[in-house]
PDB file of N, CA and C in Angstrom:
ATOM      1  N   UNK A   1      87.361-100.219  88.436  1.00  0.00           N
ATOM      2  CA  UNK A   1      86.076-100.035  89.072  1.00  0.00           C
ATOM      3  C   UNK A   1      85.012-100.031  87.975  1.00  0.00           C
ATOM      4  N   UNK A   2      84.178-100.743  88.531  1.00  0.00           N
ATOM      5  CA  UNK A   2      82.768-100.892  87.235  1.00  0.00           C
ATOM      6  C   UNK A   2      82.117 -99.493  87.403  1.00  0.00           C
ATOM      7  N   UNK A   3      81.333 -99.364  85.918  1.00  0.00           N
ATOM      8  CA  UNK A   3      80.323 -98.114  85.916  1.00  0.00           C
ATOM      9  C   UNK A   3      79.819 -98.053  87.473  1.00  0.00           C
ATOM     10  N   UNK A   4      78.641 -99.534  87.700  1.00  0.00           N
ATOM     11  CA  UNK A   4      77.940 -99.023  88.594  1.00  0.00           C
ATOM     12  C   UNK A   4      78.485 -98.860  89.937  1.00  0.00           C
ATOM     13  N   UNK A   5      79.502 -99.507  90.318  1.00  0.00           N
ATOM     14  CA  UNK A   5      80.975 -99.179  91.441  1.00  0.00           C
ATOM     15  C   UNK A   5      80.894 -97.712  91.570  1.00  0.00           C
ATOM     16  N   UNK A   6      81.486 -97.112  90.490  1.00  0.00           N
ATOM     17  CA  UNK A   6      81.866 -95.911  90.279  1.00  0.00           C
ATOM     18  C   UNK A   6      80.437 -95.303  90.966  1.00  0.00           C
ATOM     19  N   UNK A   7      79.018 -95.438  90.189  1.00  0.00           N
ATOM     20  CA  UNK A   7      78.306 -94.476  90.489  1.00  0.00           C
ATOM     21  C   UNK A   7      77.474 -94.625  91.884  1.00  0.00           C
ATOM     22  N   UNK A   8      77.726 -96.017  92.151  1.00  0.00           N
ATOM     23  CA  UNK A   8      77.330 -95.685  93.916  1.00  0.00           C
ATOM     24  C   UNK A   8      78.246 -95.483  94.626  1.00  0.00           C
ATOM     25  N   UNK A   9      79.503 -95.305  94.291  1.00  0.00           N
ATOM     26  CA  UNK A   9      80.372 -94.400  95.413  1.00  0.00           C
ATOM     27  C   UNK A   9      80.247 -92.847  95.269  1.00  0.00           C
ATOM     28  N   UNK A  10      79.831 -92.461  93.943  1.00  0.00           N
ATOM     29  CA  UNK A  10      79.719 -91.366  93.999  1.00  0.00           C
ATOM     30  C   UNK A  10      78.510 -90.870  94.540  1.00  0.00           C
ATOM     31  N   UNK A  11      77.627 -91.654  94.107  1.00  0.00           N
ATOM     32  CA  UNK A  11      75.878 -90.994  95.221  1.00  0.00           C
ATOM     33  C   UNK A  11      76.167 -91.582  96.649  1.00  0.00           C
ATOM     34  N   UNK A  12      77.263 -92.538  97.028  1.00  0.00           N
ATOM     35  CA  UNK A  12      77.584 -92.139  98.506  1.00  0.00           C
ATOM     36  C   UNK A  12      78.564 -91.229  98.947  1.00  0.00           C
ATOM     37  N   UNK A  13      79.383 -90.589  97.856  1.00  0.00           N
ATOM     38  CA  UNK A  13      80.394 -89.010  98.777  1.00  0.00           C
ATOM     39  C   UNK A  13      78.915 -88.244  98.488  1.00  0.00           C
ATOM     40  N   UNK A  14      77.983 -87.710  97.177  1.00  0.00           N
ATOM     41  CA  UNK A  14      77.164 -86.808  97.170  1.00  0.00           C
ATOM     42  C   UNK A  14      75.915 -87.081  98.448  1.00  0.00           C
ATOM     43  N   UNK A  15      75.664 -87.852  98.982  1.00  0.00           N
ATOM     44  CA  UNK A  15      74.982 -88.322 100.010  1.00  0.00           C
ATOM     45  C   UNK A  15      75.635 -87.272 101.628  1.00  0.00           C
ATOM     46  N   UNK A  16      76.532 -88.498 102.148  1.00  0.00           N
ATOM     47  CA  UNK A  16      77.695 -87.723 102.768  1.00  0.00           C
ATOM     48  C   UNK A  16      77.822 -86.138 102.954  1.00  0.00           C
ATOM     49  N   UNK A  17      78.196 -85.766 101.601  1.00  0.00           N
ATOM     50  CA  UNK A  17      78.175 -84.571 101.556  1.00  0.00           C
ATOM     51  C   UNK A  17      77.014 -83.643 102.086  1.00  0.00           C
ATOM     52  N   UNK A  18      75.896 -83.985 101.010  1.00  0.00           N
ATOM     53  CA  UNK A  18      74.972 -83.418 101.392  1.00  0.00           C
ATOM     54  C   UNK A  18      74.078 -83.134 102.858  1.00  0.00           C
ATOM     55  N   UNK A  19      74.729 -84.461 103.597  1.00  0.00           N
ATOM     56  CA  UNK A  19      74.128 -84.361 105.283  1.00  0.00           C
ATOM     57  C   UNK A  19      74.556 -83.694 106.174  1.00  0.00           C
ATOM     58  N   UNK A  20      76.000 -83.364 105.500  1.00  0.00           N
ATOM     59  CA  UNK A  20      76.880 -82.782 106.512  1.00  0.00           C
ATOM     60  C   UNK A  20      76.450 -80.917 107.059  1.00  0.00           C
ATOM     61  N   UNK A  21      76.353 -80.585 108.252  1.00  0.00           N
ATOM     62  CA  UNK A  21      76.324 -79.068 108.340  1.00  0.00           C
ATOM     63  C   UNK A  21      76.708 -78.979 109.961  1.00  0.00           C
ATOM     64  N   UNK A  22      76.367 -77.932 110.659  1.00  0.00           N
ATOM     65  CA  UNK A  22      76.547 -77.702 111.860  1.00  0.00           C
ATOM     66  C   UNK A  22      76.103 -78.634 113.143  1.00  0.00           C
ATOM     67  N   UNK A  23      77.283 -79.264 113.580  1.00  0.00           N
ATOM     68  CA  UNK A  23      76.323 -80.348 114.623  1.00  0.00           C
ATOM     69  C   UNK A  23      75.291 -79.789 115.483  1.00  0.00           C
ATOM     70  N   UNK A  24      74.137 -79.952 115.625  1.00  0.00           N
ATOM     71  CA  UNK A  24      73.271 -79.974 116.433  1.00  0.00           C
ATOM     72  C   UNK A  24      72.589 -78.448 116.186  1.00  0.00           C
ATOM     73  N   UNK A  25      72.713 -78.191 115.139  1.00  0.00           N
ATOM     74  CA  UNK A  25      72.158 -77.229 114.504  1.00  0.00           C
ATOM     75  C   UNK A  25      70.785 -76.857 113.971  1.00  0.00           C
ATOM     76  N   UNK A  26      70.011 -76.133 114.845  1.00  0.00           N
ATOM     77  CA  UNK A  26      68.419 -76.053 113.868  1.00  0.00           C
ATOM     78  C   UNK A  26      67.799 -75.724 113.273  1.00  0.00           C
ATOM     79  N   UNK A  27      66.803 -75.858 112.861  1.00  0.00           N
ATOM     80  CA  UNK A  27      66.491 -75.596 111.686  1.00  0.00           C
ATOM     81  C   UNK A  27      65.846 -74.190 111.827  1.00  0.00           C
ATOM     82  N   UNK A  28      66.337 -73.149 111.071  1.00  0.00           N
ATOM     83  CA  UNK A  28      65.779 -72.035 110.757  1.00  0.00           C
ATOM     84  C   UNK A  28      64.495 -71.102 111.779  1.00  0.00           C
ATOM     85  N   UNK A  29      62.964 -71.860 111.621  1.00  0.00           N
ATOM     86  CA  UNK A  29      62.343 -71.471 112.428  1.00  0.00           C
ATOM     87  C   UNK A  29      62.218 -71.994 113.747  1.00  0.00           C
ATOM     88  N   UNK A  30      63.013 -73.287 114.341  1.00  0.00           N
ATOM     89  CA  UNK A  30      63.397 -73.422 115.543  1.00  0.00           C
ATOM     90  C   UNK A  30      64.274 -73.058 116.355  1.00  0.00           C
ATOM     91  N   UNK A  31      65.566 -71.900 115.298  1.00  0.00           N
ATOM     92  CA  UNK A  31      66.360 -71.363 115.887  1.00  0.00           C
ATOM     93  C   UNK A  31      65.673 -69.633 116.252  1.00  0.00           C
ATOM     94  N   UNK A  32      64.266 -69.442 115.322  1.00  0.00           N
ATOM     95  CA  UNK A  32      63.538 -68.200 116.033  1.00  0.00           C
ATOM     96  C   UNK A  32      62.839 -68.550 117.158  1.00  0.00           C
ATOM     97  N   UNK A  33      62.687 -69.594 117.137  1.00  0.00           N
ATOM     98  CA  UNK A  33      61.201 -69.832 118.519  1.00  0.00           C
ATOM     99  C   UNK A  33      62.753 -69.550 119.682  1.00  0.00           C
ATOM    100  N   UNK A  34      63.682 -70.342 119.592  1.00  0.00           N
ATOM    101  CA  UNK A  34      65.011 -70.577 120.574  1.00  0.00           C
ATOM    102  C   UNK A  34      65.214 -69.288 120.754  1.00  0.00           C
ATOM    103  N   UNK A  35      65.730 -68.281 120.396  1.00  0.00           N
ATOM    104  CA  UNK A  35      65.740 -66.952 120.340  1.00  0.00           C
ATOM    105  C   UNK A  35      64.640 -66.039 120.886  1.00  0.00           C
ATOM    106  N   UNK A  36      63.628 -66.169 120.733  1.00  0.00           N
ATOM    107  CA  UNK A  36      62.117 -65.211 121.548  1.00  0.00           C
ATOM    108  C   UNK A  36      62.342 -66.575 123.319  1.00  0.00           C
ATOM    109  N   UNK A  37      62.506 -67.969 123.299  1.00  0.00           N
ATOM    110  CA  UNK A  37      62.573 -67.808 124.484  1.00  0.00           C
ATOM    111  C   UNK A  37      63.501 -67.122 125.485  1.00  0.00           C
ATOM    112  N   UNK A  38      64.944 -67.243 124.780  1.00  0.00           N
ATOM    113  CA  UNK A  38      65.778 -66.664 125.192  1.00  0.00           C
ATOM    114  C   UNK A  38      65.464 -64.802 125.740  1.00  0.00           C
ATOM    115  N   UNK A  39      65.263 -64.211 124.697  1.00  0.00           N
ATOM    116  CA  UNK A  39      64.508 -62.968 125.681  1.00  0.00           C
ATOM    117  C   UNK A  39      63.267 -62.648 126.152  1.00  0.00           C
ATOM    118  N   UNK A  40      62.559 -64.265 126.329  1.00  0.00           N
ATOM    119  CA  UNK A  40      61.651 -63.540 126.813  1.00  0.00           C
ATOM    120  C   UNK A  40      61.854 -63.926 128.234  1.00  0.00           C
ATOM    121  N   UNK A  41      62.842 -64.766 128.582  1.00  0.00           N
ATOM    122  CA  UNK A  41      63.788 -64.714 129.586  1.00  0.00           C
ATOM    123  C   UNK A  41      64.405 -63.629 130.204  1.00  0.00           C
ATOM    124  N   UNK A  42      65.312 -63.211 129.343  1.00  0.00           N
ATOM    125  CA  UNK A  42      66.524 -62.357 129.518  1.00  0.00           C
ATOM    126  C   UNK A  42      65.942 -60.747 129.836  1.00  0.00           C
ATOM    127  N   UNK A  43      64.695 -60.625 128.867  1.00  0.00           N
ATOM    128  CA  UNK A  43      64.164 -59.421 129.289  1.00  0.00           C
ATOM    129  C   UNK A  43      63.169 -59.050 130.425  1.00  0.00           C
ATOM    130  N   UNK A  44      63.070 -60.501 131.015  1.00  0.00           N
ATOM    131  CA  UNK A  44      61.978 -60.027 132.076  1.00  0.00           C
ATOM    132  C   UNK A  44      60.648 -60.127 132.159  1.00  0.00           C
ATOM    133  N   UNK A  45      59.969 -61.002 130.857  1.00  0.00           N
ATOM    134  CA  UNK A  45      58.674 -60.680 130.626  1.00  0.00           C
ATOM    135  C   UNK A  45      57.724 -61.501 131.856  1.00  0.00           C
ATOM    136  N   UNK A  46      58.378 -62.789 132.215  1.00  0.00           N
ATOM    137  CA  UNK A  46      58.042 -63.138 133.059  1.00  0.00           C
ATOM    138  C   UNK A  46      58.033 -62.253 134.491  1.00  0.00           C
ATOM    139  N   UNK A  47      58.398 -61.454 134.738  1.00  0.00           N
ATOM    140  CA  UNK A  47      58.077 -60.551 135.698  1.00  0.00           C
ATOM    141  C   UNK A  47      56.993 -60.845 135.913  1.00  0.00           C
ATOM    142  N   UNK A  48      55.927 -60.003 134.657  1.00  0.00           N
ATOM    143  CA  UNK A  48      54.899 -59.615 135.017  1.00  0.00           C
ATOM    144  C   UNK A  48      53.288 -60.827 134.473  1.00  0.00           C
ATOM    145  N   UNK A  49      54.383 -61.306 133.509  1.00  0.00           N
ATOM    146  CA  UNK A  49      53.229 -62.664 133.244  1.00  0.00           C
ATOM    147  C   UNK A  49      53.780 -63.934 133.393  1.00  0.00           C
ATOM    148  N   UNK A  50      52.673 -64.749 133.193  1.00  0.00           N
ATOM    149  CA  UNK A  50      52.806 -66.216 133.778  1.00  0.00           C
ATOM    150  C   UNK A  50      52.981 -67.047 132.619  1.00  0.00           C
ATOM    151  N   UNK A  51      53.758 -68.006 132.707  1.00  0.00           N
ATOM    152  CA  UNK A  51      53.805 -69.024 131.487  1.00  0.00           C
ATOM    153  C   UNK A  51      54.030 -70.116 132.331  1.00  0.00           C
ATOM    154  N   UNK A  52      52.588 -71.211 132.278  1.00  0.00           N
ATOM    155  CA  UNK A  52      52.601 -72.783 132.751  1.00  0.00           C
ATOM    156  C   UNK A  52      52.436 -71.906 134.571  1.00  0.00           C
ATOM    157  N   UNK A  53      53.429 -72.343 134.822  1.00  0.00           N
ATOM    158  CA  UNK A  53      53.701 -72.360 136.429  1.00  0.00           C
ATOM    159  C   UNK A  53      54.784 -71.255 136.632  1.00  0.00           C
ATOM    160  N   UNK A  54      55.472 -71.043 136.113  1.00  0.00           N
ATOM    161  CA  UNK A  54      56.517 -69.988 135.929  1.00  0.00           C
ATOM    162  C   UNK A  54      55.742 -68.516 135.732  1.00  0.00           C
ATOM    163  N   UNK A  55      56.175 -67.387 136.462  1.00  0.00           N
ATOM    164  CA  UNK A  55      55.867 -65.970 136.206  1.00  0.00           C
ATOM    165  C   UNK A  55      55.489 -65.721 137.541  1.00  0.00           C
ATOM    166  N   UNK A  56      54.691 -64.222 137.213  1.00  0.00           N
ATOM    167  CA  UNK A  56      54.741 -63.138 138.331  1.00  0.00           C
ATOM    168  C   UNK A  56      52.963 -63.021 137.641  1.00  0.00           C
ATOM    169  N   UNK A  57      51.763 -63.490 138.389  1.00  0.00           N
ATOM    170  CA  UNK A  57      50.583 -62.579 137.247  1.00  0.00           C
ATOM    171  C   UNK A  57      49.681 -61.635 137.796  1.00  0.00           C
ATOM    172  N   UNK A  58      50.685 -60.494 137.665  1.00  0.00           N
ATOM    173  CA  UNK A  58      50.123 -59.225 136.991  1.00  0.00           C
ATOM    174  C   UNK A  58      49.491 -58.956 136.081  1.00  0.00           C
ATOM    175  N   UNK A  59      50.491 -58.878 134.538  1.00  0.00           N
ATOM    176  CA  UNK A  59      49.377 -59.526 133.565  1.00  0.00           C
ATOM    177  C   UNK A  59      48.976 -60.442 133.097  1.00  0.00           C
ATOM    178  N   UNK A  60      48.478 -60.727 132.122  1.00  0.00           N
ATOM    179  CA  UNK A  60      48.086 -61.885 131.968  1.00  0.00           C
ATOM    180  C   UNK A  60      48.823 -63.041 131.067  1.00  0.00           C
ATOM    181  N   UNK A  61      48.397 -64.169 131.851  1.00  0.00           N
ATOM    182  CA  UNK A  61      48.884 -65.185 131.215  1.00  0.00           C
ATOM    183  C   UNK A  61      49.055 -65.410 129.960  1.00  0.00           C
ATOM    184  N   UNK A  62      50.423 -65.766 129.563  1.00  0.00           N
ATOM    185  CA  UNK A  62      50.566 -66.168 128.130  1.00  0.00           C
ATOM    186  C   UNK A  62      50.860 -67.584 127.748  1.00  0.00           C
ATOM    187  N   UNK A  63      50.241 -68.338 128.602  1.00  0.00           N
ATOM    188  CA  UNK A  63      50.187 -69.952 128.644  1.00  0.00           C
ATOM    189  C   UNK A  63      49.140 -70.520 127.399  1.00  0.00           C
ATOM    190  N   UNK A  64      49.490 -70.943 126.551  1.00  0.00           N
ATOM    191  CA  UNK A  64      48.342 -71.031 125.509  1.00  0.00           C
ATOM    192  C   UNK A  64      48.243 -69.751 124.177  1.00  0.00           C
ATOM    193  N   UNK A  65      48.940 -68.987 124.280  1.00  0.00           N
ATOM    194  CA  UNK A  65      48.942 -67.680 123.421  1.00  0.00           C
ATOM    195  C   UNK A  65      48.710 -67.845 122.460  1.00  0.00           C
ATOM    196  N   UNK A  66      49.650 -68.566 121.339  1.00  0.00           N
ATOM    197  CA  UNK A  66      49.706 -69.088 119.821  1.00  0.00           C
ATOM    198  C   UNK A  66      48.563 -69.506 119.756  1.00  0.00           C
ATOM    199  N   UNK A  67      47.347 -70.510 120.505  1.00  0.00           N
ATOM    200  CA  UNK A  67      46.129 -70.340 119.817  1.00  0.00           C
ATOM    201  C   UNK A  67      44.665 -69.866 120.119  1.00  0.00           C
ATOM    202  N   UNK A  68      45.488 -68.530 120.691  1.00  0.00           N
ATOM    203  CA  UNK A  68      44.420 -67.539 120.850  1.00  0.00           C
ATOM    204  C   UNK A  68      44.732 -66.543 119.962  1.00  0.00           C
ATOM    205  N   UNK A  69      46.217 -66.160 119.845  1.00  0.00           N
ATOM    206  CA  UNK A  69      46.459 -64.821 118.930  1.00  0.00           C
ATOM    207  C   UNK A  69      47.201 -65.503 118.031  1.00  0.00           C
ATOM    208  N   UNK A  70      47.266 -64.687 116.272  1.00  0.00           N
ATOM    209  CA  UNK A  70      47.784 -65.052 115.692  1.00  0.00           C
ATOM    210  C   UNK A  70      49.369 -64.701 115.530  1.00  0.00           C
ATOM    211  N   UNK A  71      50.792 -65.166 115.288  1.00  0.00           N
ATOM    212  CA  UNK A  71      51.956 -64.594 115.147  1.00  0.00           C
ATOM    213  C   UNK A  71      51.772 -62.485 114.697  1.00  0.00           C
ATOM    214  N   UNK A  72      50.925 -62.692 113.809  1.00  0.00           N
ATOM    215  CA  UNK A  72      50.982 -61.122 113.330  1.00  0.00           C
ATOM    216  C   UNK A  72      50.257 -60.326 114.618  1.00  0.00           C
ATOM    217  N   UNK A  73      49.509 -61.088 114.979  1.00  0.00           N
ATOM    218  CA  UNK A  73      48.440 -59.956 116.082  1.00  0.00           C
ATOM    219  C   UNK A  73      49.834 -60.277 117.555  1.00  0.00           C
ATOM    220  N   UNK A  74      50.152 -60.942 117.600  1.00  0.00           N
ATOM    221  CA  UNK A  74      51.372 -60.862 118.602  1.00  0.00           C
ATOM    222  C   UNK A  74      52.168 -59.989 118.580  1.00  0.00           C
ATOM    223  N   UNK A  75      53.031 -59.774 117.238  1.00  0.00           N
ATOM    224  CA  UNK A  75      53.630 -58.987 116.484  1.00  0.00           C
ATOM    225  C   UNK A  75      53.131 -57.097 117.130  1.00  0.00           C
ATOM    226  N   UNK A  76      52.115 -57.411 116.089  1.00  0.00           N
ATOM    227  CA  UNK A  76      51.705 -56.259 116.700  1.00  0.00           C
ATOM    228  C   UNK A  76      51.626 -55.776 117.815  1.00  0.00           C
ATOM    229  N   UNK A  77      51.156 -56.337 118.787  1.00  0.00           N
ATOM    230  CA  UNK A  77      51.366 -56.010 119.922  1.00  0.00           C
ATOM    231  C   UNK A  77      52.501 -55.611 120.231  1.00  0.00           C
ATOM    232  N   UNK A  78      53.445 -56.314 120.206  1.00  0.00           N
ATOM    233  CA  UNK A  78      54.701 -55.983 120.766  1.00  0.00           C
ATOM    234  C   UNK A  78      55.321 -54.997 120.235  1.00  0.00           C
ATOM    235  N   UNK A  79      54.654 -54.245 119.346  1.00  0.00           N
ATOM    236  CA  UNK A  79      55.431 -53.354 118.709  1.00  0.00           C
ATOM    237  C   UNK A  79      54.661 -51.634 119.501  1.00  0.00           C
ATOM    238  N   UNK A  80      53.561 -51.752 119.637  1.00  0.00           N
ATOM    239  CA  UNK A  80      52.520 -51.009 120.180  1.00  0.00           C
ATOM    240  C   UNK A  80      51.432 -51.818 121.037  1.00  0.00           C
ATOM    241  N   UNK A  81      51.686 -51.778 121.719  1.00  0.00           N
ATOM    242  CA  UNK A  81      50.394 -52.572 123.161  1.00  0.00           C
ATOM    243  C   UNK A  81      49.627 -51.339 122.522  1.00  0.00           C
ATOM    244  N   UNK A  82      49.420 -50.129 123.100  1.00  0.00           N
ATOM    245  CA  UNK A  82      48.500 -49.253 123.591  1.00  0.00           C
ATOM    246  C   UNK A  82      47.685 -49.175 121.751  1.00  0.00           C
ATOM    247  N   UNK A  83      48.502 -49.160 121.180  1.00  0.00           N
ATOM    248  CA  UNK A  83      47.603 -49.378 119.700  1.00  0.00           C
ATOM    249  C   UNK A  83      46.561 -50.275 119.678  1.00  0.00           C
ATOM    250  N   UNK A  84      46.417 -51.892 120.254  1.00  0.00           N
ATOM    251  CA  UNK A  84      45.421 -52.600 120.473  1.00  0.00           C
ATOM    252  C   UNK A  84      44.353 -52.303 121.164  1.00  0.00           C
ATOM    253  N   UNK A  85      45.124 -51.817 122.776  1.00  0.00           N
ATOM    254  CA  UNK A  85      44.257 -51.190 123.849  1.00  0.00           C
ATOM    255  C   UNK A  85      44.755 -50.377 124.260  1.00  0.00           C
ATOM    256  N   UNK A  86      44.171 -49.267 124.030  1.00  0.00           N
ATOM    257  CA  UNK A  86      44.213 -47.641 124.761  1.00  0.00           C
ATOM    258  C   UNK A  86      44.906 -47.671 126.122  1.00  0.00           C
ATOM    259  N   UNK A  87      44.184 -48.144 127.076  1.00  0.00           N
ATOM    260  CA  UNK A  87      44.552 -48.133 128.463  1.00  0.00           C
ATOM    261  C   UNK A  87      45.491 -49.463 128.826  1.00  0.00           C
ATOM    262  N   UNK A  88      46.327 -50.327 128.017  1.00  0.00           N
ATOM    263  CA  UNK A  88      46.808 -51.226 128.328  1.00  0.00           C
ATOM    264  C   UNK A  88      48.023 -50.898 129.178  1.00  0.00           C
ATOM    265  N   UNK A  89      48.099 -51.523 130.086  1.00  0.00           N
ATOM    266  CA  UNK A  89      48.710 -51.396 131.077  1.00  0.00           C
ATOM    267  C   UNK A  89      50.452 -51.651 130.832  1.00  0.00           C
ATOM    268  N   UNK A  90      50.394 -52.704 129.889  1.00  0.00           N
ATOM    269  CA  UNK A  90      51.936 -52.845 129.323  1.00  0.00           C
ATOM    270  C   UNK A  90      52.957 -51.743 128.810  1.00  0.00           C
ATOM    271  N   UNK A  91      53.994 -51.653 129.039  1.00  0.00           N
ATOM    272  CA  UNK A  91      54.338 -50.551 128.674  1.00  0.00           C
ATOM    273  C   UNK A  91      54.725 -50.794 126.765  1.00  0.00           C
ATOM    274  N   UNK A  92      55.100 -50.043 126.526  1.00  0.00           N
ATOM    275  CA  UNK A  92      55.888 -49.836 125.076  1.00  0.00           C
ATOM    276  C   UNK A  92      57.361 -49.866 125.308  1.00  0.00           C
ATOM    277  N   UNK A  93      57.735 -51.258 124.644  1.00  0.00           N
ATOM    278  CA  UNK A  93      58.924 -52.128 124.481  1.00  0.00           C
ATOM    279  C   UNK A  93      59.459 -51.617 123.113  1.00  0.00           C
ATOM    280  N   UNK A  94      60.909 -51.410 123.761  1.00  0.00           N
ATOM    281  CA  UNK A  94      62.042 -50.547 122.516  1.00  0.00           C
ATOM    282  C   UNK A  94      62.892 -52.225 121.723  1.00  0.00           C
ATOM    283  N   UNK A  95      61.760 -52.185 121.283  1.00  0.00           N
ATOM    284  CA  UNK A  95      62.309 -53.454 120.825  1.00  0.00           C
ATOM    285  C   UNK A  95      62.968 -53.510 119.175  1.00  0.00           C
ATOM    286  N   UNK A  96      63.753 -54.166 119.187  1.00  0.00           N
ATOM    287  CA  UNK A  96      64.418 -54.440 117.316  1.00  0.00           C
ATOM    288  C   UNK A  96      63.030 -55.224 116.688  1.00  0.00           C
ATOM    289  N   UNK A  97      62.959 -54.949 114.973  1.00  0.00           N
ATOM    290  CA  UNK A  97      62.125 -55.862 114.372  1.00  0.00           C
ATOM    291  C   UNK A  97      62.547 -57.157 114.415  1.00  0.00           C
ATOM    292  N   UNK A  98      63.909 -57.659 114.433  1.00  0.00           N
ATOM    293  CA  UNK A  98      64.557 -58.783 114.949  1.00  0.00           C
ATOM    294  C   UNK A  98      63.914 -59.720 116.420  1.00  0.00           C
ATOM    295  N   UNK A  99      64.008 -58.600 117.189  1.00  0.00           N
ATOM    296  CA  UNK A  99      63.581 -59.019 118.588  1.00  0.00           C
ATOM    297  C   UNK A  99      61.709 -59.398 117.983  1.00  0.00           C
ATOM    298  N   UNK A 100      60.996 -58.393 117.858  1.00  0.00           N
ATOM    299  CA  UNK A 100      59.968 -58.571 117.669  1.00  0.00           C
ATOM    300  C   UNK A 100      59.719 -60.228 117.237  1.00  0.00           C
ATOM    301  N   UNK A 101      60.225 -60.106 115.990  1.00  0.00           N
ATOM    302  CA  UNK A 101      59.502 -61.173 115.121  1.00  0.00           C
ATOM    303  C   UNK A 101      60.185 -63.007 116.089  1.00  0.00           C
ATOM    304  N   UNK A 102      61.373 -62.676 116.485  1.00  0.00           N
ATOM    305  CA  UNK A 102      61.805 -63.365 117.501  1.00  0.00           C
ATOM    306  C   UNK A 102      60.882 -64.139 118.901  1.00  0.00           C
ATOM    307  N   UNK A 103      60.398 -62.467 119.487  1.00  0.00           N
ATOM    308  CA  UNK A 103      58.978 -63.104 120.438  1.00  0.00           C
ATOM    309  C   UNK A 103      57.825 -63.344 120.168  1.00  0.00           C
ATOM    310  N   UNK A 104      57.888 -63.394 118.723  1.00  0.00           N
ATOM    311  CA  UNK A 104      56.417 -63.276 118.055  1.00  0.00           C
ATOM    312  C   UNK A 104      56.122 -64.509 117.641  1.00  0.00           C
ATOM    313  N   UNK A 105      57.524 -65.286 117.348  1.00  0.00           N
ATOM    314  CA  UNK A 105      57.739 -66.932 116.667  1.00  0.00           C
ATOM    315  C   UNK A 105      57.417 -67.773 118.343  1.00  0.00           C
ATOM    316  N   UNK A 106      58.505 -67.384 119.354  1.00  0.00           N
ATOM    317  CA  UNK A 106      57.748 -67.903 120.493  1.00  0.00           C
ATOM    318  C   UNK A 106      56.813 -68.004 121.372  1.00  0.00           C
ATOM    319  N   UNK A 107      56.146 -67.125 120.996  1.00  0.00           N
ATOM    320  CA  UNK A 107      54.728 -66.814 121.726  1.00  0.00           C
ATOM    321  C   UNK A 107      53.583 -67.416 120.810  1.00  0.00           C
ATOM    322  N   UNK A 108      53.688 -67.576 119.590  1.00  0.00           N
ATOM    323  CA  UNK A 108      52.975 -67.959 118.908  1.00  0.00           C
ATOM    324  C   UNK A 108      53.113 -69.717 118.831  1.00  0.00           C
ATOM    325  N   UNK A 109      53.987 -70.165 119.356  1.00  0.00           N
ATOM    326  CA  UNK A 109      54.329 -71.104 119.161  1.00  0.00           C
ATOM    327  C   UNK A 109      53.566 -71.618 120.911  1.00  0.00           C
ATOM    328  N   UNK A 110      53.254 -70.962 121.532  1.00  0.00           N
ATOM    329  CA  UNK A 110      52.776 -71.341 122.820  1.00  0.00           C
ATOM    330  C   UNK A 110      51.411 -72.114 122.394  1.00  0.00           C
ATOM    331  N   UNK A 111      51.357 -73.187 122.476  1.00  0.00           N
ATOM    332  CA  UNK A 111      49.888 -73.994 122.171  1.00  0.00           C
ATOM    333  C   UNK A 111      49.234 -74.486 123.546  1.00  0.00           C
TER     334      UNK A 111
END
């Protein structure tokens, strides 16, 4: 096998190699947005608000969220509603910082 034989088979196993990972696997912050929809499913939020055509509105719509509030002011919220607004009607969610930052990637991601 010639030098250059040799070295494009080898930048095609290091190629190869390098592409290979979990089929259908995503990428990092699309596996958080995937995750905040998932509970914001699972927990019900739609109960009380509306997203697109989907929900219950009581409160208010979170159709458009991400560019009205920023990920951190989402954040926050969800960690303390009544900290933003005194009389907010939402209750206070026993939520993980996991969960948080989870509905905070999908809500923010609402354009």
């Amino acid at each position: 096998m010639t030098r250059r034989a040799l070295a494009l088979w080898v930048a095609a196993l290091g190629v190869g190699l390098l592409g290979t990972g979990a089929a259908g696997e995503l990428p990092a912050p699309a596996r958080g947005i995937e995750a905040g929809r998932r509970l914001f499913m699972e927990s019900g939020c739609h109960g009380c608000h509306t997203l697109g055509a989907m929900g219950t509105p009581i409160g208010p719509s979170l159709t458009g969220l991400g560019a009205r509030w920023s990920r951190d002011e989402i954040e926050r919220w969800l960690r303390d509603p009544s900290a933003r607004r005194p009389r907010a009607h939402m209750p206070r969610l026993e939520l993980s910082e996991d969960q948080v930052q989870a509905l905070g990637a999908y809500l923010s991601s609402l354009r």
